[in-house]
Protein backbone atom coordinates (compact mmCIF):
# COMPACT_ATOMS: atom_id res chain seq x y z
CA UNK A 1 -33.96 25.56 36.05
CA UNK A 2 -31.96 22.39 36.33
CA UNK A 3 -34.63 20.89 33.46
CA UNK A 4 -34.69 23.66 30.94
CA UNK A 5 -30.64 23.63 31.05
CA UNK A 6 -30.25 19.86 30.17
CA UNK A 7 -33.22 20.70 27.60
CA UNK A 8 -30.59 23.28 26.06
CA UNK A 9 -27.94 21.14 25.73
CA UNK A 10 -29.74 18.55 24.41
CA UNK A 11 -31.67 20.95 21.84
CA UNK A 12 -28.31 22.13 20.79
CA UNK A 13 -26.89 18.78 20.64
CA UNK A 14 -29.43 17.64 18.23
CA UNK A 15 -28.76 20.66 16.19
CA UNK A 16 -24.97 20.19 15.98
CA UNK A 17 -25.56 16.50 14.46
CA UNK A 18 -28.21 17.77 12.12
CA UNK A 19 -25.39 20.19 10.97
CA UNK A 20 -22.91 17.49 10.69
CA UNK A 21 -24.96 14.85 9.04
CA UNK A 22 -26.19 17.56 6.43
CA UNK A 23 -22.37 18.96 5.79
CA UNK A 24 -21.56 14.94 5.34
CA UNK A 25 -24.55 14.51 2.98
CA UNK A 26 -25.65 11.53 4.83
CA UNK A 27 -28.75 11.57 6.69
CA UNK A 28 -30.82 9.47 9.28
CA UNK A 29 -34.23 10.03 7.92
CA UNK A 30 -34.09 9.57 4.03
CA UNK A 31 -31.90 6.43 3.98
CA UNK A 32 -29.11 7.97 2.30
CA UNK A 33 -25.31 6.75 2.73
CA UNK A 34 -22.50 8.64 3.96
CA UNK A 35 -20.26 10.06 0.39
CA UNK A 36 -17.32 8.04 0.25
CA UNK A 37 -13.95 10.46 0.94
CA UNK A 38 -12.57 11.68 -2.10
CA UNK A 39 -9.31 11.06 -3.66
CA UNK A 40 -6.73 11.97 -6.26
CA UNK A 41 -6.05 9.55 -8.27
CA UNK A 42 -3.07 11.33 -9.90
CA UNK A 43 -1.86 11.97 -6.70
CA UNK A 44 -2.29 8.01 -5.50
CA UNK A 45 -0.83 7.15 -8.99
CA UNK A 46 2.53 9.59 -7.93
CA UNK A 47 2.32 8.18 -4.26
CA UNK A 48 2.47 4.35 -5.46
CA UNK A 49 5.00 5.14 -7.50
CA UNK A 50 6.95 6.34 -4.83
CA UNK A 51 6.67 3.72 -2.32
CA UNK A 52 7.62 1.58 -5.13
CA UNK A 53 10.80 3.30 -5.36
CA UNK A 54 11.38 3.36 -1.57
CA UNK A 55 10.97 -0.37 -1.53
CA UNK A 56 13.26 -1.07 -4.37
CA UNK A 57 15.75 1.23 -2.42
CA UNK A 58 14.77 -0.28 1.28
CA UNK A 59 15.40 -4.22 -0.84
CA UNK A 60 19.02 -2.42 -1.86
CA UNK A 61 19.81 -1.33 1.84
CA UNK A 62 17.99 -4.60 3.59
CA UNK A 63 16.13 -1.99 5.32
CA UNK A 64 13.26 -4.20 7.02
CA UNK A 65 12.01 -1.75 9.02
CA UNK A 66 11.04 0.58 6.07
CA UNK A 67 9.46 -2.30 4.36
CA UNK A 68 7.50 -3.92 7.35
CA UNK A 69 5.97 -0.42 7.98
CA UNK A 70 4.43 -0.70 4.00
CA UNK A 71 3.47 -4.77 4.38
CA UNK A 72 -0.39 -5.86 5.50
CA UNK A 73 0.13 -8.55 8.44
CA UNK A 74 -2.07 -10.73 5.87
CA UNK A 75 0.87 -10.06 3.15
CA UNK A 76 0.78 -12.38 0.24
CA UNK A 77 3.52 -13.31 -1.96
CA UNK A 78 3.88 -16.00 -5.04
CA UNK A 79 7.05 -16.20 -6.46
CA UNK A 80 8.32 -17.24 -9.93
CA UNK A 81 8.35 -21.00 -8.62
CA UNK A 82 4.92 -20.52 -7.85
CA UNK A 83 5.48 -20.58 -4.28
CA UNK A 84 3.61 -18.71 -1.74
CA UNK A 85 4.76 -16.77 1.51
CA UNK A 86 3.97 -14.16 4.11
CA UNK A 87 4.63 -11.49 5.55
CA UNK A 88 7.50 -12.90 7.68
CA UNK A 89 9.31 -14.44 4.94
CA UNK A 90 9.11 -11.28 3.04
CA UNK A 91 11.01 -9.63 6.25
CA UNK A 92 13.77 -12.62 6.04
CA UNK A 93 14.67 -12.07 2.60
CA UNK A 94 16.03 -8.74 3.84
CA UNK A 95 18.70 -10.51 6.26
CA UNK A 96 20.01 -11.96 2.77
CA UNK A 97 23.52 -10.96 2.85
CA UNK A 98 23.41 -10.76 -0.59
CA UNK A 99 25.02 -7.37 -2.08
CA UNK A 100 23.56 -5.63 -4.61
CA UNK A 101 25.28 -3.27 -7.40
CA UNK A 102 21.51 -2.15 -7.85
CA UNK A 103 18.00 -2.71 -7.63
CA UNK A 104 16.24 -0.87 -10.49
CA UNK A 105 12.45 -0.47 -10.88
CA UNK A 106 11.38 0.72 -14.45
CA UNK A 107 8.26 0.48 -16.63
CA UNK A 108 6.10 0.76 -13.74
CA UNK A 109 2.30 1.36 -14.53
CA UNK A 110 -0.28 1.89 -11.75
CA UNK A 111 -4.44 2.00 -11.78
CA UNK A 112 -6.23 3.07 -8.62
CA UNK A 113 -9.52 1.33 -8.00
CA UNK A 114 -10.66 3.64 -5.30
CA UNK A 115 -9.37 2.36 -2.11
CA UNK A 116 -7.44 -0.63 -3.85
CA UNK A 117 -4.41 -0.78 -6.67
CA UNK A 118 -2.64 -3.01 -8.77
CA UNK A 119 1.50 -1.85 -9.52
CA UNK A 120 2.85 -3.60 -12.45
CA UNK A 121 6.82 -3.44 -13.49
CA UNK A 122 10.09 -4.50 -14.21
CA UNK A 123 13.05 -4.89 -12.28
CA UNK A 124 16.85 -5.25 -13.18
CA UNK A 125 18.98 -5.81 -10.62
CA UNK A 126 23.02 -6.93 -10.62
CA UNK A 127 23.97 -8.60 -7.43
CA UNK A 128 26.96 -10.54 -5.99
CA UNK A 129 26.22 -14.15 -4.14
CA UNK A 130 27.95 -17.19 -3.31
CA UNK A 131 31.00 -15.03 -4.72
CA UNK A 132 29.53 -14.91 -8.20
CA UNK A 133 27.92 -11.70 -10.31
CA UNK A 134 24.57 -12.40 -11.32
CA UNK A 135 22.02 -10.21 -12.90
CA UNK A 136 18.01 -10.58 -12.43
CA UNK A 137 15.48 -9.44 -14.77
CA UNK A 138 11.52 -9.65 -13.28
CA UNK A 139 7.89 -8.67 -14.22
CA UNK A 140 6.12 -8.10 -10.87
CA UNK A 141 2.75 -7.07 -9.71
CA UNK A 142 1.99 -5.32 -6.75
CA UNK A 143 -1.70 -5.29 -5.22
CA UNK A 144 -1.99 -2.29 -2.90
CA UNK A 145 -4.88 -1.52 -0.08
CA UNK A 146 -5.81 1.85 1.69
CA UNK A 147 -6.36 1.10 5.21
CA UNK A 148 -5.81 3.69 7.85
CA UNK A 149 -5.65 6.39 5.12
CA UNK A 150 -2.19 4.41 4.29
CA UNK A 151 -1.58 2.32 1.34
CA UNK A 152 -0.72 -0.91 2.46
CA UNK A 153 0.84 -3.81 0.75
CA UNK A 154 -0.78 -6.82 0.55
CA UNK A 155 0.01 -9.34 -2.14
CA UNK A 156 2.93 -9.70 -5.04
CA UNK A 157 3.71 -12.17 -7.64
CA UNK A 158 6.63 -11.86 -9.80
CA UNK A 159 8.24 -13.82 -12.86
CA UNK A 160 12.00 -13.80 -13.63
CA UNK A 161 12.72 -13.35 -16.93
CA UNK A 162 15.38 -13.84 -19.82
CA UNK A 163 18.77 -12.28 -18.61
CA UNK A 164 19.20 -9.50 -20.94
């Protein structure tokens, strides 16, 4: 009795991973790969676009929590000296007491490459250090990975440019 009970469960086992691995379109027998999950690229575009936003805002505020929760440990950043820096650095910057007036992203374009995008933009900015006004103009680019079904950010370049 013992026998045909395990034999059950096992039976019906089998059949709830046949059921699975046909709903998933992948299967075990014919070679075929699992479907990638689908997404929205309108709605990544709008979702980008927003945590561009919040950073821009979190950079205004020196809010490093906010901005370590969106940077990749293996965060890459060149700067307009052609510098490179991590993660870390990018997390100093934010204990800057420099004040800012504002921090203002515009002319932001975004294209989604599946799990992966690339954020280009502007930025004007008017802040106040060393006890003089000074107002920034860059060109940035953001590179962007899904991991953990959250975009994470993993490298940035940016160029200052012309005071306008």
């Amino acid at each position: 009795m013992a026998r045909r009970v395990r034999a059950r469960s096992a039976i019906g086992a089998g059949i709830f991973v046949a059921c699975v691995l046909a709903s998933s379109a992948c299967s075990l027998f014919e070679r075929k790969p699992c479907a990638p999950p689908v997404h929205d690229p309108r709605r990544d575009e709008k979702e980008l676009l927003r945590i561009e936003e919040d950073l821009h805002v979190a950079y205004l505020r020196h809010d490093a929590k906010y901005v370590g929760q969106v940077l990749a440990d293996d965060f890459l950043a060149i700067d307009a000296s052609g510098n490179h820096y991590g993660k870390a650095k990018r997390l100093a910057e934010l204990a800057d007491p420099t004040d800012c007036e504002y921090v203002t992203p515009f002319d932001m374009r975004v294209r989604v490459y599946g799990d992966a995008a690339v954020v280009t933009g502007r930025t004007k900015a008017k802040c106040r250090a060393d006890g003089a006004d000074m107002q920034v103009s860059t060109r940035w680019t953001d590179v962007f990975i899904r991991r953990d079904h959250r975009w994470r950010w993993v490298a940035a370049q940016f160029s200052n440019l012309p005071s306008q």
